[in-house]
N, C-alpha and C. Protein backbone atom coordinates (compact mmCIF):
# COMPACT_ATOMS: atom_id res chain seq x y z
N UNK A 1 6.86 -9.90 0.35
CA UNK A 1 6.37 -8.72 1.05
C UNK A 1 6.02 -9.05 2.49
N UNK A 2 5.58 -10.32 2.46
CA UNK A 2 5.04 -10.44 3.89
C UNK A 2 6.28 -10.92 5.03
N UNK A 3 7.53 -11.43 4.46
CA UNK A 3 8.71 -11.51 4.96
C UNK A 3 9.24 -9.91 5.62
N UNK A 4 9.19 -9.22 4.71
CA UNK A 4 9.81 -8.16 4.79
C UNK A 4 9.04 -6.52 5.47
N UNK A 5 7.44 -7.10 6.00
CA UNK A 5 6.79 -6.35 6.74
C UNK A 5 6.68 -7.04 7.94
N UNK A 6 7.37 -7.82 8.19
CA UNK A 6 6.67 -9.00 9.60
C UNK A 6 5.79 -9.13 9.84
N UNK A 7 4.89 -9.45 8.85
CA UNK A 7 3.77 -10.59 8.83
C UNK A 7 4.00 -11.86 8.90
N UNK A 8 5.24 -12.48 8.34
CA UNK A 8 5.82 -13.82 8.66
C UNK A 8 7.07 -13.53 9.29
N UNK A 9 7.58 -14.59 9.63
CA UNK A 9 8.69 -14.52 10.27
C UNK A 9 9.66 -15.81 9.08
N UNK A 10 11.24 -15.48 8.66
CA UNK A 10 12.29 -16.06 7.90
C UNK A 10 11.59 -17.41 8.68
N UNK A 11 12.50 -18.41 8.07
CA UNK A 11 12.66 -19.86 8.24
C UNK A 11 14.53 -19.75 8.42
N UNK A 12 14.85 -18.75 7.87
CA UNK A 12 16.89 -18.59 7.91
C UNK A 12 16.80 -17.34 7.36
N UNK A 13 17.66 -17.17 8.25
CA UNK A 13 18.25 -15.14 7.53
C UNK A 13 17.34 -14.10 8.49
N UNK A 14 17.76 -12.96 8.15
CA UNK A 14 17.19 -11.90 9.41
C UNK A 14 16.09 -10.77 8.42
N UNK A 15 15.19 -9.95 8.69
CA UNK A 15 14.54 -9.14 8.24
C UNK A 15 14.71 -8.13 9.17
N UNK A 16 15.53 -6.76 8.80
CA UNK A 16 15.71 -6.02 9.51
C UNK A 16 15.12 -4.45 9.31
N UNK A 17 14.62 -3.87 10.46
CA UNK A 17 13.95 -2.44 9.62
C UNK A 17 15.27 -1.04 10.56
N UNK A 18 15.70 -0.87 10.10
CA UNK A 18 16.39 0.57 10.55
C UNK A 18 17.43 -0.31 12.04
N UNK A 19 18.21 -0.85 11.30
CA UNK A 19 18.78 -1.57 11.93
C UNK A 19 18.87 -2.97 13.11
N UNK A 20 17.27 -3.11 13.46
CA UNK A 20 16.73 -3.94 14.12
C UNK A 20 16.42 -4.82 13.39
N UNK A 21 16.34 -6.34 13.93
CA UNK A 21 16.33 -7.83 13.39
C UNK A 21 14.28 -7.42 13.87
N UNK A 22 13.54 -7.83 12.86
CA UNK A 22 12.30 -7.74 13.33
C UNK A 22 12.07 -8.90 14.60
N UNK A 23 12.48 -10.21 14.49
CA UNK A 23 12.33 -10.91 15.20
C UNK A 23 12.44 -10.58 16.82
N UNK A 24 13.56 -9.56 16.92
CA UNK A 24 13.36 -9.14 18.53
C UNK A 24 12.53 -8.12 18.62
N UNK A 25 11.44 -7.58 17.82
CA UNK A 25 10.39 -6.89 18.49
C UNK A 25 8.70 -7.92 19.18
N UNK A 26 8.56 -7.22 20.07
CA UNK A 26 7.57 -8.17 20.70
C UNK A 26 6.31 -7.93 19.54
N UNK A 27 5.39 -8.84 20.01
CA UNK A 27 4.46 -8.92 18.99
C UNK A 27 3.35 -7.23 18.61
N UNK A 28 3.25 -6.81 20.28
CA UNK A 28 2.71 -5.27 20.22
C UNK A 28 3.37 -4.47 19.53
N UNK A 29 5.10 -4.17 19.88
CA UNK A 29 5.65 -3.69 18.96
C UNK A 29 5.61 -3.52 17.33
N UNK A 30 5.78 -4.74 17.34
CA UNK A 30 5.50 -5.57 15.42
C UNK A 30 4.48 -4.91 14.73
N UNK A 31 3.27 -5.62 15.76
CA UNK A 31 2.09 -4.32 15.47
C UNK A 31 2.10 -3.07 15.05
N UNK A 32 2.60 -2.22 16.68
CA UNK A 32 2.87 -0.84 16.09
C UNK A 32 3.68 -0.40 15.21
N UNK A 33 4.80 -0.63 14.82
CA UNK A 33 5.54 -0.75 13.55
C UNK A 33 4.74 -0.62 12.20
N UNK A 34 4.07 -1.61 12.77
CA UNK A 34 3.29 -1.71 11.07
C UNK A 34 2.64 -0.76 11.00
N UNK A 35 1.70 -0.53 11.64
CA UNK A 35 0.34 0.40 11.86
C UNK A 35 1.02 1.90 11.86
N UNK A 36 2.35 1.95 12.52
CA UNK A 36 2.91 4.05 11.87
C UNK A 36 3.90 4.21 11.11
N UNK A 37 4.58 2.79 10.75
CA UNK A 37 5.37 3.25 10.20
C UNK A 37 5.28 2.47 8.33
N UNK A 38 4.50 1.43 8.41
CA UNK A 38 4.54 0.91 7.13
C UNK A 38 2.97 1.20 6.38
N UNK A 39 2.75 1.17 5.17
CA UNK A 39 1.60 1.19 4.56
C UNK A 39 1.68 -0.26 3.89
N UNK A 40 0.10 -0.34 3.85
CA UNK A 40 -0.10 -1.62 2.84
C UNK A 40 -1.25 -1.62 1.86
N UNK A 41 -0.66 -2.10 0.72
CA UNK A 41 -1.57 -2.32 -0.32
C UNK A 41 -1.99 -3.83 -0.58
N UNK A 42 -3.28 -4.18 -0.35
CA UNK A 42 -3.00 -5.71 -0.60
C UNK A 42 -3.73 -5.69 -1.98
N UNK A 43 -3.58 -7.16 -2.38
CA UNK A 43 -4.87 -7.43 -3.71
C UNK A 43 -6.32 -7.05 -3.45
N UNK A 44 -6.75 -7.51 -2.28
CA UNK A 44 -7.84 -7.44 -1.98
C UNK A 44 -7.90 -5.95 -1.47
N UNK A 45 -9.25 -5.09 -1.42
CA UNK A 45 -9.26 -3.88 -0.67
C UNK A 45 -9.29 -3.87 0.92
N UNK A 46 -9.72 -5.16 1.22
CA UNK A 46 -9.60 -4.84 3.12
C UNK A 46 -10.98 -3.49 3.71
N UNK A 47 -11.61 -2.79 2.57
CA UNK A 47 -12.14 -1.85 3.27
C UNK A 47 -13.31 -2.27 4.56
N UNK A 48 -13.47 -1.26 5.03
CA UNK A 48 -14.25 -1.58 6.18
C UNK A 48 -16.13 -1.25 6.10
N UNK A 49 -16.38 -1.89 5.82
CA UNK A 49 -18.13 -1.95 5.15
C UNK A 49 -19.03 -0.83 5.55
N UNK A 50 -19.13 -0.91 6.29
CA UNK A 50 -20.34 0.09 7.27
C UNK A 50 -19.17 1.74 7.51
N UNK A 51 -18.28 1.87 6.57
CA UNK A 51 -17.42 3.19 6.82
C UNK A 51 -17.46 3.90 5.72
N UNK A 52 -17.82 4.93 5.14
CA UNK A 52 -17.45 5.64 3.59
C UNK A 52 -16.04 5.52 3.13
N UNK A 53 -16.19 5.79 2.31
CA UNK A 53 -14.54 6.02 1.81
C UNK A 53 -13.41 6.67 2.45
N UNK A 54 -14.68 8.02 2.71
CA UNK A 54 -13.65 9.23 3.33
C UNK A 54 -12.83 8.74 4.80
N UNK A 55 -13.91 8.03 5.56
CA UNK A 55 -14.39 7.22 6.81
C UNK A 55 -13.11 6.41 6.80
N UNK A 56 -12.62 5.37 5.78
CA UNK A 56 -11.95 4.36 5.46
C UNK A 56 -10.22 5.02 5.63
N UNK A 57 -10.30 5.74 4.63
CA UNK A 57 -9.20 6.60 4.88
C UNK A 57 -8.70 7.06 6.07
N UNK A 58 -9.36 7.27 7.14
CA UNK A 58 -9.12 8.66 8.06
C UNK A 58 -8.91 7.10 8.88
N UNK A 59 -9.43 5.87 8.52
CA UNK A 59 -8.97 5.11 9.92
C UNK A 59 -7.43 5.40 10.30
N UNK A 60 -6.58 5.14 9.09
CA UNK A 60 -5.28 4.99 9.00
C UNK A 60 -4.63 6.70 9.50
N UNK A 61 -5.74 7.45 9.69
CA UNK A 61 -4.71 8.87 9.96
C UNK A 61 -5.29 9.95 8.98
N UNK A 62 -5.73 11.33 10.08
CA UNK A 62 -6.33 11.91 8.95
C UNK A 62 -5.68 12.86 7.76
N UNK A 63 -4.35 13.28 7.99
CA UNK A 63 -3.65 13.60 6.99
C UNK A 63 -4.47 14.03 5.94
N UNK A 64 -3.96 14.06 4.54
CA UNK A 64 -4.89 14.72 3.69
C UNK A 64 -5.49 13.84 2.94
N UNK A 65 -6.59 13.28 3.76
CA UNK A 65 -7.70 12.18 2.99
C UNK A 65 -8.12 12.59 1.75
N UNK A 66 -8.79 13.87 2.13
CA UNK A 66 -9.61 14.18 1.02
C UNK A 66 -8.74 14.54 0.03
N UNK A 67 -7.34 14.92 -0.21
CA UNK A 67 -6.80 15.52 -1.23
C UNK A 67 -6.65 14.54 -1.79
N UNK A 68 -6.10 13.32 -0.89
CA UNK A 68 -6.10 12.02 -2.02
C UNK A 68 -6.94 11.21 -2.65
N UNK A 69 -8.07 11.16 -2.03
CA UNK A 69 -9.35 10.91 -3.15
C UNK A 69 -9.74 11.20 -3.98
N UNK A 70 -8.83 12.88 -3.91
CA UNK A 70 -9.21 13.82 -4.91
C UNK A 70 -8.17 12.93 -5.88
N UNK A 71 -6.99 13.48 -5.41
CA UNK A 71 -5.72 12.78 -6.33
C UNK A 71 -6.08 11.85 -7.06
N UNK A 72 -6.85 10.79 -6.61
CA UNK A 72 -7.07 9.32 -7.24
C UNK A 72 -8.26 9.23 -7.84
N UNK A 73 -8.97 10.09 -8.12
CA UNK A 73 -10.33 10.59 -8.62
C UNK A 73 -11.63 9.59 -8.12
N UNK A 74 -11.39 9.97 -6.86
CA UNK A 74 -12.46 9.79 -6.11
C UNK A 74 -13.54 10.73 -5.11
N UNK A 75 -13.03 11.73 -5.57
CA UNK A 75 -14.45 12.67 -4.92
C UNK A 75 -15.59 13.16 -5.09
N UNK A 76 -16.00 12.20 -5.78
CA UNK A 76 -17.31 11.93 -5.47
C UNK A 76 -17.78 10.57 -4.84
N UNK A 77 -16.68 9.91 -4.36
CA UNK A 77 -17.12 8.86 -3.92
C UNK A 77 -16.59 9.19 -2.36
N UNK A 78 -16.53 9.97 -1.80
CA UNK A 78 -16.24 10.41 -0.30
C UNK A 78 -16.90 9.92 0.27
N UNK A 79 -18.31 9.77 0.04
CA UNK A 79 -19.53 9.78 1.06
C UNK A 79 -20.06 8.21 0.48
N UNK A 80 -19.39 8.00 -0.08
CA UNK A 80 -20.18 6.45 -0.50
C UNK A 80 -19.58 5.08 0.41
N UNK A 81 -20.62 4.28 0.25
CA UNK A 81 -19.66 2.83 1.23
C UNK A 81 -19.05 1.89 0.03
N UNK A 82 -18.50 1.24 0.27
CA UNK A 82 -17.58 0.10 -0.07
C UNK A 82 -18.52 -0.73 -1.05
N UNK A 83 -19.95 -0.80 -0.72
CA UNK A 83 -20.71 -1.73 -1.60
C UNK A 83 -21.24 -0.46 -2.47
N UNK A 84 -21.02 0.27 -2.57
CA UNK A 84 -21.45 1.50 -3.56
C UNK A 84 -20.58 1.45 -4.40
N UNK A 85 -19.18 0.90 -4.29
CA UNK A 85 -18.37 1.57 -5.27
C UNK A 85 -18.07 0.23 -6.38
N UNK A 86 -17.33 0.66 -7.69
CA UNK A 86 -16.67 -0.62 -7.98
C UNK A 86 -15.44 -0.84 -7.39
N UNK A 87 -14.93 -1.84 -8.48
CA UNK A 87 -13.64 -2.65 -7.59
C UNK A 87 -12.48 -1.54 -7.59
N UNK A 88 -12.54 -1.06 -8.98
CA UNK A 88 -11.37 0.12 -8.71
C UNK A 88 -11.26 1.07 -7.96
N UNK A 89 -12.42 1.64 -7.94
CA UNK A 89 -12.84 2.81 -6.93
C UNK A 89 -12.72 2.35 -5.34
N UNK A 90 -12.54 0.96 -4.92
CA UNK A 90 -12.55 0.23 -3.82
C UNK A 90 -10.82 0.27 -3.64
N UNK A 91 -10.12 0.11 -4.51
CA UNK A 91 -8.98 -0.22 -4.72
C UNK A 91 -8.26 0.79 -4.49
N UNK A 92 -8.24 2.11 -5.07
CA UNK A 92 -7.72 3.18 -4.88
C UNK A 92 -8.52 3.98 -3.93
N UNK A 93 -9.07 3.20 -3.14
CA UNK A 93 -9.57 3.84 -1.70
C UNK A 93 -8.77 3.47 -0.81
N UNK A 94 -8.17 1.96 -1.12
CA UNK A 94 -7.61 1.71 -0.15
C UNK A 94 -5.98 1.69 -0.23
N UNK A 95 -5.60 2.45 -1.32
CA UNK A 95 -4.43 2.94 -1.61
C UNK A 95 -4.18 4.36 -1.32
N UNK A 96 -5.72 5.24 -1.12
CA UNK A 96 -5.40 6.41 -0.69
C UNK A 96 -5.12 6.02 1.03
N UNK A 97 -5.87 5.22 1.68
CA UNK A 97 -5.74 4.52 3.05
C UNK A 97 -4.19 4.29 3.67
N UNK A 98 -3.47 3.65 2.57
CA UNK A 98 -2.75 2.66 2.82
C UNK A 98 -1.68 3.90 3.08
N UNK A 99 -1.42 5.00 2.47
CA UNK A 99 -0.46 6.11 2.37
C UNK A 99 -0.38 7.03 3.23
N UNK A 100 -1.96 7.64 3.86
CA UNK A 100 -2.27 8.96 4.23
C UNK A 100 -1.47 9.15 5.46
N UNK A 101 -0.86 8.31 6.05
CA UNK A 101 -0.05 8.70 6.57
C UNK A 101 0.92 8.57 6.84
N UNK A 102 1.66 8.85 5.50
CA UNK A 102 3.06 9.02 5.53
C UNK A 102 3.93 7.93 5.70
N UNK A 103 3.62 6.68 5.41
CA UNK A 103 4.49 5.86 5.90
C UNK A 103 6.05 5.21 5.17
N UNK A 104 7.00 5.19 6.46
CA UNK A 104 8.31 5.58 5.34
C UNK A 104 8.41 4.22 4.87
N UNK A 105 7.44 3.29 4.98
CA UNK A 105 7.71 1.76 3.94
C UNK A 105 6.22 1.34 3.35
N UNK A 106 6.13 1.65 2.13
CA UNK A 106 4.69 1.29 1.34
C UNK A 106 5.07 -0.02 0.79
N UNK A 107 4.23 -1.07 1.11
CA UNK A 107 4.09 -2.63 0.85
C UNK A 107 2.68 -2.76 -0.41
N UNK A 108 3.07 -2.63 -1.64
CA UNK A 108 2.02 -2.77 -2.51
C UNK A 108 1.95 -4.14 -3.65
N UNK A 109 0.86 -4.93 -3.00
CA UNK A 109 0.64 -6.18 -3.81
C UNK A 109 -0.16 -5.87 -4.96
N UNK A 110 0.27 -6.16 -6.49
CA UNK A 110 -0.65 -5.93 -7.65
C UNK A 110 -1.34 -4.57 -7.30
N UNK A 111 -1.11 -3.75 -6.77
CA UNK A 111 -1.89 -2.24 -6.55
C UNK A 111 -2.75 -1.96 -7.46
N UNK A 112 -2.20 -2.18 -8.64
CA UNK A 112 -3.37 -1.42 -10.01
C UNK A 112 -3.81 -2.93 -10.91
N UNK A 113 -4.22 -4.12 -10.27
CA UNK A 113 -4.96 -5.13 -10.61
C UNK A 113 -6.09 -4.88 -11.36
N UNK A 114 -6.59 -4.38 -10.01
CA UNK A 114 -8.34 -4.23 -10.65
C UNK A 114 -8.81 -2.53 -11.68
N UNK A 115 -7.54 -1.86 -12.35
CA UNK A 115 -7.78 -0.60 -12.60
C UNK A 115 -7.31 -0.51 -14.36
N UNK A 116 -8.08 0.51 -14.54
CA UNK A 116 -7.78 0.36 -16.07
C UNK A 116 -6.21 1.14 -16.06
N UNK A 117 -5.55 1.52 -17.44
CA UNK A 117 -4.85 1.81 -17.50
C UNK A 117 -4.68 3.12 -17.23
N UNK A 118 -5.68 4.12 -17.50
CA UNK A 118 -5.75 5.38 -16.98
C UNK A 118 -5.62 5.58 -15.46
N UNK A 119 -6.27 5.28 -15.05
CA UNK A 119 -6.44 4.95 -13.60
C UNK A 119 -5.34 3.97 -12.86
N UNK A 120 -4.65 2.85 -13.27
CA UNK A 120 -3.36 3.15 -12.55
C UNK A 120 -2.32 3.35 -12.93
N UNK A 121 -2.30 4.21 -13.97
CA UNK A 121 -1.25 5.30 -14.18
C UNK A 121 -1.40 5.91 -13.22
N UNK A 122 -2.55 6.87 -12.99
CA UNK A 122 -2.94 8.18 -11.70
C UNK A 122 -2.09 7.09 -9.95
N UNK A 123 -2.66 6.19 -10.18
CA UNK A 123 -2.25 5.28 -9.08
C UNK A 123 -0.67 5.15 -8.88
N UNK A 124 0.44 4.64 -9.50
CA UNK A 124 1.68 5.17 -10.11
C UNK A 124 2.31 6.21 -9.40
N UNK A 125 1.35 7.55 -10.16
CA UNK A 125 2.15 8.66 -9.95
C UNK A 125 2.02 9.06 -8.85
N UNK A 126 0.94 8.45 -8.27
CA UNK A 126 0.62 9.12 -6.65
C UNK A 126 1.30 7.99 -5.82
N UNK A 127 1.57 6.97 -5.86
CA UNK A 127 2.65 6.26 -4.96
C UNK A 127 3.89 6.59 -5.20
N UNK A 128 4.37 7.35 -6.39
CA UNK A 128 5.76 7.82 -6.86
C UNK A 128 6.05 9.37 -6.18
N UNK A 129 4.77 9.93 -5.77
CA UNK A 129 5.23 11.04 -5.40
C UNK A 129 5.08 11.41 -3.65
N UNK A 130 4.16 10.22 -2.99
CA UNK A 130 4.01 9.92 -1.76
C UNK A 130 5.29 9.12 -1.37
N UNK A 131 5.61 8.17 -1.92
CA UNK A 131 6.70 7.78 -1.52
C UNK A 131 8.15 8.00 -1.76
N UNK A 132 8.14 9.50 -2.00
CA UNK A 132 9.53 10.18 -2.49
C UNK A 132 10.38 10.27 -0.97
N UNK A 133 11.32 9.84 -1.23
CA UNK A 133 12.21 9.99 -0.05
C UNK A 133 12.09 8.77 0.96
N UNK A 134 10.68 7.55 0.57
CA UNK A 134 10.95 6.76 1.14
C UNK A 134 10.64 5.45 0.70
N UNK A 135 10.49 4.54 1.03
CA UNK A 135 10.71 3.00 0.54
C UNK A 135 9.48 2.99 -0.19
N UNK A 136 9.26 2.07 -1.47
CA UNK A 136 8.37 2.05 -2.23
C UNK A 136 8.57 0.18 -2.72
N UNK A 137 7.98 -0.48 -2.08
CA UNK A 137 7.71 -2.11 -2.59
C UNK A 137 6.59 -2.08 -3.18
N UNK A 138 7.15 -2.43 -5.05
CA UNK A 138 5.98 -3.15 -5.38
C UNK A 138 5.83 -4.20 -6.04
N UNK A 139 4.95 -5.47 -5.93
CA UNK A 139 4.94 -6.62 -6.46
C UNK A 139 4.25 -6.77 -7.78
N UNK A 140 3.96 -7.05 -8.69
CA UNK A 140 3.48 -6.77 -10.40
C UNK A 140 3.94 -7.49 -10.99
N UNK A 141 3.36 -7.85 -12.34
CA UNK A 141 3.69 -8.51 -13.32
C UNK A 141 3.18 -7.93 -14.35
N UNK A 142 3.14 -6.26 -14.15
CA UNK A 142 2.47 -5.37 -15.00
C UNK A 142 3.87 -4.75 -15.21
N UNK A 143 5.08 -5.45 -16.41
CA UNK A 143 5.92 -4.43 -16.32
C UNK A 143 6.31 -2.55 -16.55
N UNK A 144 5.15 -2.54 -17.21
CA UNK A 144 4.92 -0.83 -17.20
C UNK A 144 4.59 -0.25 -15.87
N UNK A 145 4.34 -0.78 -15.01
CA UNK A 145 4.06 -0.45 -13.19
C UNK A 145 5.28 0.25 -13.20
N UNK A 146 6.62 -0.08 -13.59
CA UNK A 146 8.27 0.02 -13.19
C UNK A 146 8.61 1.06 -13.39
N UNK A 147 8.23 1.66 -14.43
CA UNK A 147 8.90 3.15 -14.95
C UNK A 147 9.04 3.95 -13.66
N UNK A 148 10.13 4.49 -13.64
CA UNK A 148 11.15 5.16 -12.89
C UNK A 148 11.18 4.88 -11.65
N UNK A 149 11.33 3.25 -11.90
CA UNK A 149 11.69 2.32 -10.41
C UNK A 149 13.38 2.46 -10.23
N UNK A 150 14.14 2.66 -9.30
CA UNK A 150 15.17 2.94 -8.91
C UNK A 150 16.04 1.44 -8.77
N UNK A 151 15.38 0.45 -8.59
CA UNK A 151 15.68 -0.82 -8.37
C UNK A 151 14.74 -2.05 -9.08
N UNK A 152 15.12 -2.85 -9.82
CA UNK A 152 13.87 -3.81 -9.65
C UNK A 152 14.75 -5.11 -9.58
N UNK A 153 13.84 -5.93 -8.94
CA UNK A 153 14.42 -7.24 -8.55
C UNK A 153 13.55 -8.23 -9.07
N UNK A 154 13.71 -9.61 -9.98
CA UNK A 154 12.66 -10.14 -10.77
C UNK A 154 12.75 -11.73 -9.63
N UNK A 155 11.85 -12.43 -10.04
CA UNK A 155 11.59 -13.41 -9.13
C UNK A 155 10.89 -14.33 -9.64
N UNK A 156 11.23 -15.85 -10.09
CA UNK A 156 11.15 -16.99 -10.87
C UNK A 156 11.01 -18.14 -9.85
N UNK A 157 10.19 -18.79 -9.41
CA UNK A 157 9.83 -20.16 -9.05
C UNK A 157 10.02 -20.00 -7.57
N UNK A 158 9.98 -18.44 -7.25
CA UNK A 158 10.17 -18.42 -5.85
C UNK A 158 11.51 -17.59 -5.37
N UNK A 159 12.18 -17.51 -5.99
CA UNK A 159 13.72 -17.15 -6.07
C UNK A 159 14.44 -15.57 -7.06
N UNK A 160 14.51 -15.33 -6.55
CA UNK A 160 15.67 -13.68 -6.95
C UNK A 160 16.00 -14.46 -8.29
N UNK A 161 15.57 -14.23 -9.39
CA UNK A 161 16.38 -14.70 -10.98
C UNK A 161 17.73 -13.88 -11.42
């Protein structure tokens, strides 16, 4: 994932987004790239401490924050901070974050790690229906994550199996 968002750069071979080799964008560019056009889900939540949820969300773009908190059944946690919540509720804060605006490449590491099964199912269907029409990466070893993945690619000791 981090190859393929230019966070790293290849060692051999090219990473290209909409026909451009990432390597010839300058580093501001790279930046902005990421920041409008890609979303990210990491393991960790990344949230921002001293911000509510709602707060957290709207960094990335205010789009429809609140519908997706709603979506991810978090509204009642709008107004709460980051040390208020648990890990899941932290998690799918920052998956409502990572989306709200629209981005046509979602980068999601273990997304539904820290979530029970109810809860990232809901998680699932709302990256399945946010990311309709556009790129959807996700990394897991939760093979039920997959259902009505269009592609999957498996990966053994480092390597495409």
């Amino acid at each position: 994932l981090y190859l393929l968002a230019g966070l790293k750069q290849p060692t051999s071979g090219r990473v290209c987004f909409e026909g451009r080799d990432l390597a010839e964008f300058t580093t501001d560019a790279l930046a902005g790239l990421r920041r409008e056009r890609f979303g990210f889900i990491f393991q960790n939540h990344f949230l921002i401490n001293h911000l509510t949820a709602l707060e957290n969300v709207r960094v990335q773009g205010a789009g429809d924050a609140e519908r997706l908190l709603e979506e991810l059944g978090l509204g009642r946690c709008r107004d709460k901070f980051p040390w208020q919540m648990s890990a899941g509720e932290r998690q799918r804060t920052a998956i409502a974050r990572a989306v709200v605006h629209q981005p046509a490449v979602i980068f999601a590491d273990e997304p539904t790690a820290s979530l029970d099964r109810v809860n990232a199912a809901g998680v699932m269907d709302c990256l399945r229906r946010v990311s309709a029409g556009r790129t959807l990466f996700v990394v897991t070893h939760d093979e039920s994550m997959l259902a009505g993945a269009t592609r999957v690619l498996r990966m053994s000791a480092g390597r495409l199996a």
